[in-house]
Protein backbone atom coordinates (compact mmCIF):
# COMPACT_ATOMS: atom_id res chain seq x y z
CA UNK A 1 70.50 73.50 90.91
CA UNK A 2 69.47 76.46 89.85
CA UNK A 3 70.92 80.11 89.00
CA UNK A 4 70.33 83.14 90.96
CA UNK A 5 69.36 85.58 87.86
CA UNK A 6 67.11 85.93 85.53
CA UNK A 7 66.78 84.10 82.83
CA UNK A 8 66.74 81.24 85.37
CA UNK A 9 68.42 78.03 84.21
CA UNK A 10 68.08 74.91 86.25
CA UNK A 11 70.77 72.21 85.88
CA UNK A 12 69.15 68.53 85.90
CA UNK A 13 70.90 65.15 86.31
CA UNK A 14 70.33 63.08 83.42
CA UNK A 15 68.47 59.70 84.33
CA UNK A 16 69.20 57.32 81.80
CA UNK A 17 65.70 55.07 81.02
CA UNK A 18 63.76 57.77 83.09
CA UNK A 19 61.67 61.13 82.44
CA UNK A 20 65.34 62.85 83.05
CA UNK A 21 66.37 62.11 79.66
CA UNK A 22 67.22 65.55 77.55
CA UNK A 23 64.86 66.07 74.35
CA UNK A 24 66.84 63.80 72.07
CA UNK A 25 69.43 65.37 69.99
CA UNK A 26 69.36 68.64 72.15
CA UNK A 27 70.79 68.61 75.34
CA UNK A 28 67.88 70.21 76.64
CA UNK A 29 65.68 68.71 79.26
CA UNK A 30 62.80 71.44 79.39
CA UNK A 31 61.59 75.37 78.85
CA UNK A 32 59.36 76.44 82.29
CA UNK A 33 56.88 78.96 82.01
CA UNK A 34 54.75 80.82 84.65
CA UNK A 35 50.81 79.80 84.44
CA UNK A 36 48.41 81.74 86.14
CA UNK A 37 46.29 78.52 85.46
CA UNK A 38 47.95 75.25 85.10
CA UNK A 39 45.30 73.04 83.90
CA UNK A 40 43.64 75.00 81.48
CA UNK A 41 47.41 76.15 79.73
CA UNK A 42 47.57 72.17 79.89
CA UNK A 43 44.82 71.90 78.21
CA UNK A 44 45.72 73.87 75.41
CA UNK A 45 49.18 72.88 74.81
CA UNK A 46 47.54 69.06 74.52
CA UNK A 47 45.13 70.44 71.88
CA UNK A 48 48.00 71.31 70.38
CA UNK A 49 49.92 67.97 70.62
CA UNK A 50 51.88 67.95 73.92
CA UNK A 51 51.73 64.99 75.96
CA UNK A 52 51.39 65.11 79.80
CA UNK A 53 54.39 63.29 81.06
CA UNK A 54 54.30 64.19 84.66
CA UNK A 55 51.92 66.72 86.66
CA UNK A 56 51.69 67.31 89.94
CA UNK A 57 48.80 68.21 92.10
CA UNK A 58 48.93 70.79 94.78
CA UNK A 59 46.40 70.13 98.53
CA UNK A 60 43.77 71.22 96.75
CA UNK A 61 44.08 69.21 93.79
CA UNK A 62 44.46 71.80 91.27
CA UNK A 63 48.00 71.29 89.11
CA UNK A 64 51.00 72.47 90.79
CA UNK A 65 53.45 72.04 87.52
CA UNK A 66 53.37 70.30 84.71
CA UNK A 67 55.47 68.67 82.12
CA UNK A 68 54.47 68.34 78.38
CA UNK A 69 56.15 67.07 75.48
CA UNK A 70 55.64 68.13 72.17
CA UNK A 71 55.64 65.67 69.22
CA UNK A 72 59.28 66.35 68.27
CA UNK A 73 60.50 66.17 71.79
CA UNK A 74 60.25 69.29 73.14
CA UNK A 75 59.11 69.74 76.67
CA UNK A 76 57.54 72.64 78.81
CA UNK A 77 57.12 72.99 81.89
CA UNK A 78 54.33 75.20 83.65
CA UNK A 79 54.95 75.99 86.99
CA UNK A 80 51.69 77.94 89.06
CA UNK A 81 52.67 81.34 88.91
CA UNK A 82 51.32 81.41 93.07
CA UNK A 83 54.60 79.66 93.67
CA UNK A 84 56.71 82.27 92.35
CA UNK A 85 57.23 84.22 95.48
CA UNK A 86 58.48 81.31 97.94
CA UNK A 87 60.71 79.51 94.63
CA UNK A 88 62.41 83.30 94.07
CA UNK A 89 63.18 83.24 98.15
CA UNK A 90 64.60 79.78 97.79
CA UNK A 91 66.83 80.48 94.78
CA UNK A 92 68.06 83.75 96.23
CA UNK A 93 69.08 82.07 99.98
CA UNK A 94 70.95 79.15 98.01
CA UNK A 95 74.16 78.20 99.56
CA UNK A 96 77.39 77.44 97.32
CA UNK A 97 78.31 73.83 98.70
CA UNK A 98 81.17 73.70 100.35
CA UNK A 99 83.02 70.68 97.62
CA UNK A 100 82.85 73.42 95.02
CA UNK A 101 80.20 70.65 93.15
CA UNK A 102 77.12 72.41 92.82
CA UNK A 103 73.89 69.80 94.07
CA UNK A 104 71.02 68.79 91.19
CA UNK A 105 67.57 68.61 92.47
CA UNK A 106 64.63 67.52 90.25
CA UNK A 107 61.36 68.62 90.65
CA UNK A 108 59.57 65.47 91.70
C-alpha cells in the first residue's frame, strides 16, 4: 500500500526466506528514487558496491525498476522516472478497503 502524499511511503509484507525481508536490524525494506535512466544509475550504484537483487525489464527491454543492495544491507530502489505520471494517478484514485485493513502489494 502506499500513501497519498509526498514523501511517499509504501508499506510491504514481510516474506520470511524471500527478497521481502527488511535490511536486517532496520525495519526498512527499501529507499526508491526516480531515474531518468535506470541502467546506467544501476550501473553506478554497482561500481559502488550494490548488488542487483531484482530488476525488471520494461517491452522494450530497457530496466523498468530496480533493486540494489548495498554491502551493509541497504537497498534502493530506482523506479523509471517515465512511470511517474500513471504511478501518481494510481496512488491518488486508491480506495480505503472497506475491512478498515489497508491491502500490501509488492512490486513484482
Amino acid at each position: 500500500m502506499y500513501s497519498k502524499s509526498s514523501p511517499r511511503l509504501e508499506i510491504v509484507r514481510r516474506v520470511p526466506g524471500t527478497f521481502w525481508e527488511p535490511t536486517p536490524g532496520s525495519g526498512i525494506h527499501h529507499f526508491g528514487y526516480w531515474s531518468d535512466d535506470v541502467a546506467a544509475d544501476t550501473a553506478e550504484l554497482e561500481s559502488h558496491g550494490y548488488v542487483i537483487e531484482a530488476i525488471r525489464r520494461g517491452p522494450d527491454g530497457t530496466p523498468f525498476f530496480a533493486f540494489l543492495r548495498s554491502t551493509t544491507g541497504f537497498r534502493v530502489e530506482l523506479v523509471t522516472r517515465s512511470a511517474q505520471p500513471s504511478l501518481e494517478r494510481g496512488w491518488a484514485h486508491q480506495a480505503e478497503p472497506a475491512t478498515g485493513h489497508m491491502p500490501v502489494s509488492s512490486e513484482e
